[in-house]
PDB file of N, CA and C in Angstrom:
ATOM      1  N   UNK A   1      37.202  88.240-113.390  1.00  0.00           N
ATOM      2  CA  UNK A   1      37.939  89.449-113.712  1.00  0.00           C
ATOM      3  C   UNK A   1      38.888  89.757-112.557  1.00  0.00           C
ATOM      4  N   UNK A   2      40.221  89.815-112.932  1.00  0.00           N
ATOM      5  CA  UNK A   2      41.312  90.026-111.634  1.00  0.00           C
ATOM      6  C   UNK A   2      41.002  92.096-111.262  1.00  0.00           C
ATOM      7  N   UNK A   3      40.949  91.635-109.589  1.00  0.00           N
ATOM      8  CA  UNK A   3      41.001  92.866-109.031  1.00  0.00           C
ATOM      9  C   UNK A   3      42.037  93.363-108.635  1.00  0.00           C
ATOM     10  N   UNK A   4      42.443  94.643-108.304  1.00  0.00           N
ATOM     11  CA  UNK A   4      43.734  95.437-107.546  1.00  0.00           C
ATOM     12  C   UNK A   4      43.855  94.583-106.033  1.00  0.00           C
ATOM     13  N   UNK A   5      45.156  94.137-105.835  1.00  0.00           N
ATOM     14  CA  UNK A   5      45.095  94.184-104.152  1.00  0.00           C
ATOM     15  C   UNK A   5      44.685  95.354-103.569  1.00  0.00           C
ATOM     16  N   UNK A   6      44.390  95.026-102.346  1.00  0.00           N
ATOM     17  CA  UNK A   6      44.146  96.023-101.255  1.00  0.00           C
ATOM     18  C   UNK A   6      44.611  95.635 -99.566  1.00  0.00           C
ATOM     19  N   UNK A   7      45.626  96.709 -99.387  1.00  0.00           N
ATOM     20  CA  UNK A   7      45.677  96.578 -98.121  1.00  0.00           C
ATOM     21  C   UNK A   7      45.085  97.510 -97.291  1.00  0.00           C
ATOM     22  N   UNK A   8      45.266  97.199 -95.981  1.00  0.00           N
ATOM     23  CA  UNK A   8      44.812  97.643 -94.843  1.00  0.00           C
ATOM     24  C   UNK A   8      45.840  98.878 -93.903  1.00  0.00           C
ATOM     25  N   UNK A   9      46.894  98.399 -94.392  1.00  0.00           N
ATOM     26  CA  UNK A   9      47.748  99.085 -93.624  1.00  0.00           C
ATOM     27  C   UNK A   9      48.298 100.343 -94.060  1.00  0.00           C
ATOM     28  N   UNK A  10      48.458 101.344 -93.586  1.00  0.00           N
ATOM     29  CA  UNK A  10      49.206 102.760 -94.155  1.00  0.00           C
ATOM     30  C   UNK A  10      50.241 103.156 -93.341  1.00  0.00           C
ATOM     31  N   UNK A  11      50.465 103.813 -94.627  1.00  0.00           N
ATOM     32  CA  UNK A  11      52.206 104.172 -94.479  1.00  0.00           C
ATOM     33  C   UNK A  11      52.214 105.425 -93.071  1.00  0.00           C
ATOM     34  N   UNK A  12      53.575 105.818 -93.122  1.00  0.00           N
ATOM     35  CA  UNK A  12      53.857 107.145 -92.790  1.00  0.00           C
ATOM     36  C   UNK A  12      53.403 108.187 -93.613  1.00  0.00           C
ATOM     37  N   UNK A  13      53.600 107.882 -95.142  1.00  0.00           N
ATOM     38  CA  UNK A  13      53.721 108.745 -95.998  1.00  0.00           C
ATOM     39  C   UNK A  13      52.115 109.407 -96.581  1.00  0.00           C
ATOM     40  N   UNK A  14      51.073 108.087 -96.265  1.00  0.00           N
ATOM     41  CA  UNK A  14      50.080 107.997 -96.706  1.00  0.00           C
ATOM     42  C   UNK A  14      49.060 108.466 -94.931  1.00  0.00           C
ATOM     43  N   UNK A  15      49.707 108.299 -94.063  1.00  0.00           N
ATOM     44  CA  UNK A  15      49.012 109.399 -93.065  1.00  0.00           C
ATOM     45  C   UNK A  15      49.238 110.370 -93.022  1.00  0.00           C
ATOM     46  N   UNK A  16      50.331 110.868 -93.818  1.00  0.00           N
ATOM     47  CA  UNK A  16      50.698 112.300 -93.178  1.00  0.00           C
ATOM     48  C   UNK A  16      49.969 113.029 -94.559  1.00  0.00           C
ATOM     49  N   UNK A  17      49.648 112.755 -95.352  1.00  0.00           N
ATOM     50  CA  UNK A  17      48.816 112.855 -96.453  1.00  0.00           C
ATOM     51  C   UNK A  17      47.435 113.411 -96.371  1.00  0.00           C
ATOM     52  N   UNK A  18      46.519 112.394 -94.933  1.00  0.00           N
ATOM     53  CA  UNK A  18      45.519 112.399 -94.658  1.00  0.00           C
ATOM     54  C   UNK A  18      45.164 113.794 -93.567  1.00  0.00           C
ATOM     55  N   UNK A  19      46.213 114.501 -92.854  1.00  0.00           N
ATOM     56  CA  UNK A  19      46.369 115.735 -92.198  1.00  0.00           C
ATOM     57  C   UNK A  19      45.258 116.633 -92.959  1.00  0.00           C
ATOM     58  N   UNK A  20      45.180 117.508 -91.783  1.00  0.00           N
ATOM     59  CA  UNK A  20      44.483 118.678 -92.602  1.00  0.00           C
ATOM     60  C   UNK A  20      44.703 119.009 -93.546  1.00  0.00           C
ATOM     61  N   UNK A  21      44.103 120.128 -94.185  1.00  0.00           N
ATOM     62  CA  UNK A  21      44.186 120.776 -95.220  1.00  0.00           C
ATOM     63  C   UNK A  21      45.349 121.608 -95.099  1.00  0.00           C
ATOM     64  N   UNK A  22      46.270 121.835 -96.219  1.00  0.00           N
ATOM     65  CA  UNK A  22      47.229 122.576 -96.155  1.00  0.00           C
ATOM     66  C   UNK A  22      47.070 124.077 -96.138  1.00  0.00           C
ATOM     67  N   UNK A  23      48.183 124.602 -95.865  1.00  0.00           N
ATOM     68  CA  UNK A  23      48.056 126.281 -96.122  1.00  0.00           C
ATOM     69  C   UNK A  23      47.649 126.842 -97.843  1.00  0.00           C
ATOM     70  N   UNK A  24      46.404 127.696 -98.043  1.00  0.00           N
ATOM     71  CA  UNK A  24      46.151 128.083 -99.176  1.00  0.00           C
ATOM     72  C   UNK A  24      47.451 128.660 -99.775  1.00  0.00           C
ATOM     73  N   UNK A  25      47.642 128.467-100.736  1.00  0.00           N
ATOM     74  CA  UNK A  25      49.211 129.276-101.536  1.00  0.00           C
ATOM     75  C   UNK A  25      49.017 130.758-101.488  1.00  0.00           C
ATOM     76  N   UNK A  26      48.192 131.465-101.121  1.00  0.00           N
ATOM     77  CA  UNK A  26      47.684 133.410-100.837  1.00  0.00           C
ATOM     78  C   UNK A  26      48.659 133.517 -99.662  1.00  0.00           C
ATOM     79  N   UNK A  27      48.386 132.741 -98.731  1.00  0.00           N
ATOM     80  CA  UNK A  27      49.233 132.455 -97.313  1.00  0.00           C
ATOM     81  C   UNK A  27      50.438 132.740 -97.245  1.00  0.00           C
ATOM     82  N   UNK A  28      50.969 132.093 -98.043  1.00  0.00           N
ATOM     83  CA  UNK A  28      52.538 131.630 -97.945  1.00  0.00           C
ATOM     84  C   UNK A  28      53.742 132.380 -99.239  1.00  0.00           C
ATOM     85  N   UNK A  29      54.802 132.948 -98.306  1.00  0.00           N
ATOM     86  CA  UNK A  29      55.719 133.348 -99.228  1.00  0.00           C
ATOM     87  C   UNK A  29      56.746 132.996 -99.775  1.00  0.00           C
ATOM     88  N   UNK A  30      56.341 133.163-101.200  1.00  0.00           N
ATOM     89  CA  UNK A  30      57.380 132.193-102.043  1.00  0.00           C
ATOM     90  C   UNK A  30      58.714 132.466-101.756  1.00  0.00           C
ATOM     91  N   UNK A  31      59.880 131.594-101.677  1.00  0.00           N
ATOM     92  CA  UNK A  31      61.022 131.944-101.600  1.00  0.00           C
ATOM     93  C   UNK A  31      62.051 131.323-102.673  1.00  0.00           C
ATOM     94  N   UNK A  32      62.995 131.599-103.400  1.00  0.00           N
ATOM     95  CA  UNK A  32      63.748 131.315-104.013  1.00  0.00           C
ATOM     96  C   UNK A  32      63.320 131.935-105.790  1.00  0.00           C
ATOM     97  N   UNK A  33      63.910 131.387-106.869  1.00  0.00           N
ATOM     98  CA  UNK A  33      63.681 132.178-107.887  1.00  0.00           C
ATOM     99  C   UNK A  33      62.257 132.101-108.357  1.00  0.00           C
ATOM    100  N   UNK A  34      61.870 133.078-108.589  1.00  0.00           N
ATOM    101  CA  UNK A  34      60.639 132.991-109.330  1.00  0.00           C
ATOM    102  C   UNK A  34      60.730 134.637-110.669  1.00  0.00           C
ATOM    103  N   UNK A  35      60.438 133.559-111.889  1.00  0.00           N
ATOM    104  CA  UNK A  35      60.320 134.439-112.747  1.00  0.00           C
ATOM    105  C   UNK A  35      59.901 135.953-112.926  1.00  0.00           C
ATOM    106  N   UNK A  36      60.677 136.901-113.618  1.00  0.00           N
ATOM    107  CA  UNK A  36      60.384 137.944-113.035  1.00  0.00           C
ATOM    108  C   UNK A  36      59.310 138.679-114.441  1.00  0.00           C
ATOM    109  N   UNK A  37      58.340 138.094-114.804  1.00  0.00           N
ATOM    110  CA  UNK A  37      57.281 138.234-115.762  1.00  0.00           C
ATOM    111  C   UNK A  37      56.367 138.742-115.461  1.00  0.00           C
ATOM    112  N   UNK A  38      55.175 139.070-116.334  1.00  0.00           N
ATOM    113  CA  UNK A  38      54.181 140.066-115.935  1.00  0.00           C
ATOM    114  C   UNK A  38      53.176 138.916-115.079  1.00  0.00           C
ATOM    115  N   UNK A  39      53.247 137.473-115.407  1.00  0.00           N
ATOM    116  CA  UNK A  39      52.096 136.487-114.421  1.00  0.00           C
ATOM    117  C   UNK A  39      52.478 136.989-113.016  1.00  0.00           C
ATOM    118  N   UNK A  40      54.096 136.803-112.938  1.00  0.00           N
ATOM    119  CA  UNK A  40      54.715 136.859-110.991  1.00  0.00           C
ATOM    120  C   UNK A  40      54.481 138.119-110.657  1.00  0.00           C
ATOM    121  N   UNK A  41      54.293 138.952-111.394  1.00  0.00           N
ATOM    122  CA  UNK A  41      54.372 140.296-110.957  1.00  0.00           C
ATOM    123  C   UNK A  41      52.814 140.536-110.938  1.00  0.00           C
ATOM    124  N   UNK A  42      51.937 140.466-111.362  1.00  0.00           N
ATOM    125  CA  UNK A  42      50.795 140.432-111.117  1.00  0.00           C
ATOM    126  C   UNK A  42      49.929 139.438-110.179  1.00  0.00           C
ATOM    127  N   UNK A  43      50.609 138.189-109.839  1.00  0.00           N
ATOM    128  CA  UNK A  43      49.990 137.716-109.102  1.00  0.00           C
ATOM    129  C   UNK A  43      50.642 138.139-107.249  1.00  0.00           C
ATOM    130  N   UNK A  44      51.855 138.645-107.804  1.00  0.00           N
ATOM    131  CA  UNK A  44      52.436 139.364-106.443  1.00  0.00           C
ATOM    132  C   UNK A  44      51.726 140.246-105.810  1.00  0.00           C
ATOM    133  N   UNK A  45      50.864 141.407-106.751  1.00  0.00           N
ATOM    134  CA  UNK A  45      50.297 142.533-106.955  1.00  0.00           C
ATOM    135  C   UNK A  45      48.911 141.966-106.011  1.00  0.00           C
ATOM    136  N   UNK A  46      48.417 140.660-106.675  1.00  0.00           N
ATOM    137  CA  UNK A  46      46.941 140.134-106.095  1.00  0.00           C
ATOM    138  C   UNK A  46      47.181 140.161-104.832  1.00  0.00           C
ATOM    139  N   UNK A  47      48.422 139.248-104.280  1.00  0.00           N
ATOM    140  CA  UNK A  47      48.230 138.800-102.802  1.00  0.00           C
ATOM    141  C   UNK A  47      48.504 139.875-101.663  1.00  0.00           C
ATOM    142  N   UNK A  48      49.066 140.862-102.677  1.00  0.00           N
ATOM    143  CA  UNK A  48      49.087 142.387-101.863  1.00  0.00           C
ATOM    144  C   UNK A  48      50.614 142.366-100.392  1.00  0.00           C
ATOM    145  N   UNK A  49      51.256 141.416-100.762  1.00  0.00           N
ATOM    146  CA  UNK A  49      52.493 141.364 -99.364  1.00  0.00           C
ATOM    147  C   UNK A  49      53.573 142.320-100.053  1.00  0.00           C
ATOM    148  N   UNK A  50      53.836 143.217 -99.458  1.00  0.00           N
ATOM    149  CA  UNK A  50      54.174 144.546 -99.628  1.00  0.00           C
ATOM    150  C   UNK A  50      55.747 144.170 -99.647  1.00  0.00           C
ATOM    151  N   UNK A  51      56.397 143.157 -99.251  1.00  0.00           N
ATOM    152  CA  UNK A  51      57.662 142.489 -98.814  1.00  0.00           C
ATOM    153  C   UNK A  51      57.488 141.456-100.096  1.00  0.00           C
ATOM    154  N   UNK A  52      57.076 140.789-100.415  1.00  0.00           N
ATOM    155  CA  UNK A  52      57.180 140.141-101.859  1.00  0.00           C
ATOM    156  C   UNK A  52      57.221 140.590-102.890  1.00  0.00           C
ATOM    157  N   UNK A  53      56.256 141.571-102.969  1.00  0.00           N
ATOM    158  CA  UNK A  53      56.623 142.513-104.388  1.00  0.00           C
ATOM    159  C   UNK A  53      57.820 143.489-104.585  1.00  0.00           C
ATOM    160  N   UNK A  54      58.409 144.067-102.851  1.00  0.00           N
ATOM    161  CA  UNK A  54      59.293 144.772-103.163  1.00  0.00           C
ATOM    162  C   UNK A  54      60.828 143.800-103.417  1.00  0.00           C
ATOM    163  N   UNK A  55      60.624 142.509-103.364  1.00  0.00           N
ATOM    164  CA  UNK A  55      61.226 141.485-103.593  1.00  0.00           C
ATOM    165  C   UNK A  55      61.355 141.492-105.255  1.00  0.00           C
ATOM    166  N   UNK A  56      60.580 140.968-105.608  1.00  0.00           N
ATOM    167  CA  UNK A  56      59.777 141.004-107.231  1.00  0.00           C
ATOM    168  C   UNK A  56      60.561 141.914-108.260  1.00  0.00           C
ATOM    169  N   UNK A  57      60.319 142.969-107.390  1.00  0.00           N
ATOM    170  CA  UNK A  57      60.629 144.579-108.325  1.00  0.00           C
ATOM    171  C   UNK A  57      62.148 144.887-108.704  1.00  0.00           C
ATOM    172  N   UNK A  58      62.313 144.373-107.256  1.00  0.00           N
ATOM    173  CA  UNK A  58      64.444 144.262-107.276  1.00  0.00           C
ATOM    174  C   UNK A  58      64.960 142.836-108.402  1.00  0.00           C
ATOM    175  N   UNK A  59      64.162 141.832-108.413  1.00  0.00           N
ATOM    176  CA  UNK A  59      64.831 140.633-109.263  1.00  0.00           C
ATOM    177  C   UNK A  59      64.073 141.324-110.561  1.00  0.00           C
ATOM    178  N   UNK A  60      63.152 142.345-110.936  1.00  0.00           N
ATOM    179  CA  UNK A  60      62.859 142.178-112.171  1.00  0.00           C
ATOM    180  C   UNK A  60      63.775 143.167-112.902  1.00  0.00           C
ATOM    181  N   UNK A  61      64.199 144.054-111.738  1.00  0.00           N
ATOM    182  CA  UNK A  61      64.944 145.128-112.276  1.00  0.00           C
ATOM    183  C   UNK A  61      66.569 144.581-112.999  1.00  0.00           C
ATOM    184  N   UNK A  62      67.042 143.800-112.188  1.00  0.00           N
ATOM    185  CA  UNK A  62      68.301 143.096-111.927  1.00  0.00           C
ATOM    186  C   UNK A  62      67.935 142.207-113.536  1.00  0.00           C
ATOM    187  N   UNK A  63      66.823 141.777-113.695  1.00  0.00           N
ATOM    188  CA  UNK A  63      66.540 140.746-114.415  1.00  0.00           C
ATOM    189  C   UNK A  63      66.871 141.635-116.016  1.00  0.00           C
ATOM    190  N   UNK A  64      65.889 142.786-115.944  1.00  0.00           N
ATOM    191  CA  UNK A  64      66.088 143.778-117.476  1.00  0.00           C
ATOM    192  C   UNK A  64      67.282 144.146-117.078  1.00  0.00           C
ATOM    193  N   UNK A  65      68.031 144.461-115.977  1.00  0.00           N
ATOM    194  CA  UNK A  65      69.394 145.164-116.643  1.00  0.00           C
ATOM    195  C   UNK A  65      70.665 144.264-117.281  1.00  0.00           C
ATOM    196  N   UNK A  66      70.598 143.286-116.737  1.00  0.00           N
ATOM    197  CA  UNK A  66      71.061 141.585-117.440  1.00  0.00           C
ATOM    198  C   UNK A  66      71.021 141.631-118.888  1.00  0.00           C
ATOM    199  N   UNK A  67      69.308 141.672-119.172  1.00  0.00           N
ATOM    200  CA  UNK A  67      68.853 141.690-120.318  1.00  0.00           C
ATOM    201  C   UNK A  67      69.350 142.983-121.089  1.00  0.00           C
ATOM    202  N   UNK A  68      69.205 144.073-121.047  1.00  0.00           N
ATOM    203  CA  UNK A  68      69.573 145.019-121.470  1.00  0.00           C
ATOM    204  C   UNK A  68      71.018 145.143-121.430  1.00  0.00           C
ATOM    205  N   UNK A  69      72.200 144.481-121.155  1.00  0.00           N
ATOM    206  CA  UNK A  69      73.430 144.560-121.115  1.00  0.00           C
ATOM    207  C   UNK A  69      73.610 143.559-122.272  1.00  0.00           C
ATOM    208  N   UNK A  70      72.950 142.526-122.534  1.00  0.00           N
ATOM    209  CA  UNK A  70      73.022 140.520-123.186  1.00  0.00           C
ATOM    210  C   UNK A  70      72.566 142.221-124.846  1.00  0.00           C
ATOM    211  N   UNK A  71      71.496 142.310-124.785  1.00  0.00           N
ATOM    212  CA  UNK A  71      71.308 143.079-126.016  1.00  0.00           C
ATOM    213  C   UNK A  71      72.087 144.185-126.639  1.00  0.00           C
ATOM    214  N   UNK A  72      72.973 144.921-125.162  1.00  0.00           N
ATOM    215  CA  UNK A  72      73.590 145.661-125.933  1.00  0.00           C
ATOM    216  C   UNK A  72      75.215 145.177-126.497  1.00  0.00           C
ATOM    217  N   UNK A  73      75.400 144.232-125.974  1.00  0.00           N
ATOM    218  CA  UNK A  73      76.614 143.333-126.570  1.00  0.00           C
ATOM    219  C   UNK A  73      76.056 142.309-127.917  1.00  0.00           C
ATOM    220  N   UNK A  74      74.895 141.651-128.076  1.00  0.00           N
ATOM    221  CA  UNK A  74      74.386 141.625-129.015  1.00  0.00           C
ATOM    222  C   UNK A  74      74.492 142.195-130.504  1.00  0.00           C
ATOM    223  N   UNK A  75      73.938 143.384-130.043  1.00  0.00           N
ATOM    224  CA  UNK A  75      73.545 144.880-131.169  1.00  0.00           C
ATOM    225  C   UNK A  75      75.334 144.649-131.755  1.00  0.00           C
ATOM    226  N   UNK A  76      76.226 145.071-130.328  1.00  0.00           N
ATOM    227  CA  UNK A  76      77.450 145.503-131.169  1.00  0.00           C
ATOM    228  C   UNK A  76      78.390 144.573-131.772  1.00  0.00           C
ATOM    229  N   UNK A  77      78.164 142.831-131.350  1.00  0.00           N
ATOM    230  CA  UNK A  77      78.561 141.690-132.038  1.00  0.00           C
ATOM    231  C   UNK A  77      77.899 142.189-133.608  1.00  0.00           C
ATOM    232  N   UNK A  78      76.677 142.632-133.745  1.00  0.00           N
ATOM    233  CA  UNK A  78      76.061 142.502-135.269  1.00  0.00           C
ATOM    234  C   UNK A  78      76.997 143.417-135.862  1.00  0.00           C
ATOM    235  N   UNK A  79      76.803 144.573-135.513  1.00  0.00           N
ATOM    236  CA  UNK A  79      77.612 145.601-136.142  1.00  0.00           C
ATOM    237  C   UNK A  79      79.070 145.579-136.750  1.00  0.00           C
ATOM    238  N   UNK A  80      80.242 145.132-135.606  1.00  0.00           N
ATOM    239  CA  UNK A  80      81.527 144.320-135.983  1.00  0.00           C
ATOM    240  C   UNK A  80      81.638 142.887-137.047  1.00  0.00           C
ATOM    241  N   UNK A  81      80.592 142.251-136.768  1.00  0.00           N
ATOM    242  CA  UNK A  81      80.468 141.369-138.229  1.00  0.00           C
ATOM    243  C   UNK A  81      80.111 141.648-139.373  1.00  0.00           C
ATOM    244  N   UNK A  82      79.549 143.105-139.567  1.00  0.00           N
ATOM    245  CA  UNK A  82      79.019 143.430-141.271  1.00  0.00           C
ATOM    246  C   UNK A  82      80.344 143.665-142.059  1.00  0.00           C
TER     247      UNK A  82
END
C-alpha cells in the first residue's frame, strides 16, 4: 500500500505556525468594515470595548441612513411609475 512522503525539514511558514498560541479574538480590535447587524452589534456589546462599539453605533447609524435614503427614493420611483 503506497504511503504519503514525509519530510524532515520545515519551512519558515510551518515554524512560524508552531509559535505560541495566538491572541484570543476578545483581545483584539477589529478594524476595517464590519457589518453593522444585530450579530456585530451584540457581540461588540459582549467584549464590552467602549471604543468599538462607539465605532459600531456611528457605521450602523451611517449604515440605516443610506438605507433609509435607497428606500425613500425607492417608495418614490414606485409612485412615478403607476
Amino acid at each position: 500500500m503506497p504511503t504519503r512522503k514525509t519530510t524532515t525539514k520545515t519551512s519558515k511558514k510551518s515554524a512560524a505556525r508552531k509559535k505560541g498560541p495566538a491572541k484570543p479574538a476578545a483581545a483584539a480590535f477589529r478594524s476595517g468594515a464590519v457589518p453593522p447587524y444585530g450579530v456585530a452589534i451584540r457581540e461588540a456589546v459582549a467584549r464590552g470595548n467602549p471604543r468599538e462599539m462607539k465605532t459600531l453605533a456611528t457605521a450602523a447609524r451611517q449604515y440605516l441612513k443610506n438605507v433609509q435614503s435607497a428606500l425613500g427614493a425607492l417608495d418614490k420611483s414606485l409612485t412615478t411609475k403607476r
